[in-house]
Structure formats: structure tokens, C-alpha cells
C-alpha atoms as a PDB file:
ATOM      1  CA  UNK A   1     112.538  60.986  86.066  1.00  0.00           C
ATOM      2  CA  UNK A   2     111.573  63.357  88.605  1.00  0.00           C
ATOM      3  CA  UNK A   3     107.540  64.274  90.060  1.00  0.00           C
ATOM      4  CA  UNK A   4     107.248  67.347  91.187  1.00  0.00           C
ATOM      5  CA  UNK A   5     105.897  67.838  94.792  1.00  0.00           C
ATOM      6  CA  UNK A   6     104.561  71.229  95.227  1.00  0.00           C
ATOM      7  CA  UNK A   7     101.209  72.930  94.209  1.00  0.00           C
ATOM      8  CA  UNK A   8     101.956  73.874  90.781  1.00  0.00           C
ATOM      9  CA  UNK A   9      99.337  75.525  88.201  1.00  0.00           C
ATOM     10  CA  UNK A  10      99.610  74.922  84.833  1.00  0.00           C
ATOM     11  CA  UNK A  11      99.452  78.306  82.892  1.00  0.00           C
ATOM     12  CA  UNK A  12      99.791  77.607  79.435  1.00  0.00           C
ATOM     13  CA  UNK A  13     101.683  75.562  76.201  1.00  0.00           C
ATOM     14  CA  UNK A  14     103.222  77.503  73.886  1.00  0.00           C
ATOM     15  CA  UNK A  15     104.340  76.508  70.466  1.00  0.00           C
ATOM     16  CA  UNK A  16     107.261  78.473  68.967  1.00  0.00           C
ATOM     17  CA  UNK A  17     109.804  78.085  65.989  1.00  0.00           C
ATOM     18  CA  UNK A  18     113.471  78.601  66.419  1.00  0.00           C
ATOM     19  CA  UNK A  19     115.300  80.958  64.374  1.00  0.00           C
ATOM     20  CA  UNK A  20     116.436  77.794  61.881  1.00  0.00           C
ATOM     21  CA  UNK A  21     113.015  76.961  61.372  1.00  0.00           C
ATOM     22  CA  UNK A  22     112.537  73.881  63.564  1.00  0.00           C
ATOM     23  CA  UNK A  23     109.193  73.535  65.987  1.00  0.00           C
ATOM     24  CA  UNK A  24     109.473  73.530  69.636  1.00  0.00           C
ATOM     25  CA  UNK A  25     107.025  73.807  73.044  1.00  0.00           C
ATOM     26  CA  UNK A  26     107.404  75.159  75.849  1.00  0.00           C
ATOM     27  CA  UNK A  27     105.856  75.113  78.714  1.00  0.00           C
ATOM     28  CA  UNK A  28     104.984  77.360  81.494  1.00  0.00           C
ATOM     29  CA  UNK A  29     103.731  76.729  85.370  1.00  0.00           C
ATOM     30  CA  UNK A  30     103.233  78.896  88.493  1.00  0.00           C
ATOM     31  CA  UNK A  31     105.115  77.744  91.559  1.00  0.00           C
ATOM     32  CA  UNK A  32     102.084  79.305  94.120  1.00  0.00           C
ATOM     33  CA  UNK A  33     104.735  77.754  97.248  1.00  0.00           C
ATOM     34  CA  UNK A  34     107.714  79.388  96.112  1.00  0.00           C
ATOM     35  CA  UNK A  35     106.432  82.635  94.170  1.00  0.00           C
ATOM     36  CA  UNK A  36     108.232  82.013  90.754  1.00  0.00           C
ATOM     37  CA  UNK A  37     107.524  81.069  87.380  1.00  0.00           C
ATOM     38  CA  UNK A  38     108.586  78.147  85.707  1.00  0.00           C
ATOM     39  CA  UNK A  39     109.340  76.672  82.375  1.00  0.00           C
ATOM     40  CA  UNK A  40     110.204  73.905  80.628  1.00  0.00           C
ATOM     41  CA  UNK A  41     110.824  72.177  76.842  1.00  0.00           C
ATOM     42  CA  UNK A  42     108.363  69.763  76.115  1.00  0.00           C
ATOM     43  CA  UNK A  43     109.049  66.354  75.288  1.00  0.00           C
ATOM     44  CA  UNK A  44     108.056  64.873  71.934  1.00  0.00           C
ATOM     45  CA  UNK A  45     106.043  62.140  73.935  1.00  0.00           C
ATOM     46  CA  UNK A  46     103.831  65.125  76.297  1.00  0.00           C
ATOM     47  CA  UNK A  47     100.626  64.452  77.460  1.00  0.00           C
ATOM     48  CA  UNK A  48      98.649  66.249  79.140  1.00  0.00           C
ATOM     49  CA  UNK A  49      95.412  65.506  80.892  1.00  0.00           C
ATOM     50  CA  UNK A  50      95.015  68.938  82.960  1.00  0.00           C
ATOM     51  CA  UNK A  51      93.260  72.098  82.241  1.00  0.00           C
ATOM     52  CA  UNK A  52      95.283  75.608  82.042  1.00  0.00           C
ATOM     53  CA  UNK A  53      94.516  77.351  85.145  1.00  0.00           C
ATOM     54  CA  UNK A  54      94.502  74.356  87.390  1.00  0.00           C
ATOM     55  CA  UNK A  55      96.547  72.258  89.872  1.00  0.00           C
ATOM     56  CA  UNK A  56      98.591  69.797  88.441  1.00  0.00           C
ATOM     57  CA  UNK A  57     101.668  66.967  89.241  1.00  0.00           C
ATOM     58  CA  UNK A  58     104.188  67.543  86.443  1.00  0.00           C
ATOM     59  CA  UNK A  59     107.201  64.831  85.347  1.00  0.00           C
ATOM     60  CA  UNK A  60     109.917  65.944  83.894  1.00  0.00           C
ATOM     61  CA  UNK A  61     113.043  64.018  82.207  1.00  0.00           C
ATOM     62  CA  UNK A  62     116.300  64.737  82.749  1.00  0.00           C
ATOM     63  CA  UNK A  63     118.686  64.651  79.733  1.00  0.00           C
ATOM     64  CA  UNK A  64     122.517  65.483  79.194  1.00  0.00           C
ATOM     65  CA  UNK A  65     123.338  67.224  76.459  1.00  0.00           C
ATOM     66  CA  UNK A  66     127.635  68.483  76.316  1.00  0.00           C
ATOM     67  CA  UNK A  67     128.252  69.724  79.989  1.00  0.00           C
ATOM     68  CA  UNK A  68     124.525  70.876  80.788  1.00  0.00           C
ATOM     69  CA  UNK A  69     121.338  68.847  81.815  1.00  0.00           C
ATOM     70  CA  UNK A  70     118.614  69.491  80.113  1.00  0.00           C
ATOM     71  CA  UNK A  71     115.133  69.370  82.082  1.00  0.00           C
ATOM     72  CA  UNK A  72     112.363  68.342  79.561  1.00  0.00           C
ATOM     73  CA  UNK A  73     108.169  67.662  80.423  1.00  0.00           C
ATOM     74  CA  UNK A  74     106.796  63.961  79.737  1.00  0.00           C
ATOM     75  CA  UNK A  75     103.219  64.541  81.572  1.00  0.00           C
ATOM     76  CA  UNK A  76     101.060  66.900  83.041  1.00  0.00           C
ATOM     77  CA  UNK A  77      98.537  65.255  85.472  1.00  0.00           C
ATOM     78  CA  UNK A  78      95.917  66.713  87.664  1.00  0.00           C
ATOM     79  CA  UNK A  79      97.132  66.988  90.695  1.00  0.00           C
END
């Protein structure tokens, strides 16, 4: 698992359906060190106990899937 250790802001969570019909999540942050945009898939086990708009520690999981790895959200914490 990996924390993240920069000030990141939570924008929003977005729920989406693929083109097959199956639900998915993703979610977007601000990096305000680095000036980019982030975003991740959510995991099915997410929680999050941090506003949109604000601060926040983020931990994500890292999971192989055929020759890529795959960077998925487990929690969003106020940071």
C-alpha cells in the first residue's frame, strides 16, 4: 500500500458505467505541490471520511493486472 505525502485536495467521486454496462468510480484530486490533476479507480472497500474541497491523506493499492499495475483508492482521510 502506498500514503501519499503531499497536500492533496480531494475534488470529487464520480460514478460512471462502462460501455458493457458494469459500475465503476473514479476518483479525482488536485496535486496543489506539483500543479496536476490526479485520478484514480476506486476500490470496492473505499471510505472516505473527508469533505470535497479539502485537504486530505489518500491510500492507494497497488494491483497487477497482465503487464500493467493498476493503482486503485482504499481511503480518503483528512489530512
Amino acid at each position: 500500500m502506498f500514503v501519499s505525502n503531499t497536500d492533496l485536495i480531494f475534488e470529487k467521486k464520480e460514478e460512471k458505467v462502462s460501455k458493457s454496462g458494469n459500475p465503476y468510480v473514479t476518483l479525482h484530486f488536485i496535486d496543489t505541490k506539483n500543479y496536476q490533476r490526479l485520478e484514480f479507480f476506486a476500490d470496492e472497500n473505499l471510505t472516505i471520511s473527508c469533505g470535497e474541497g479539502a485537504k486530505c491523506k489518500v491510500v492507494l493499492k497497488a494491483e497487477r493486472r497482465g503487464y500493467s499495475t493498476n493503482l486503485n483508492c482504499l481511503s480518503i482521510t483528512a489530512a
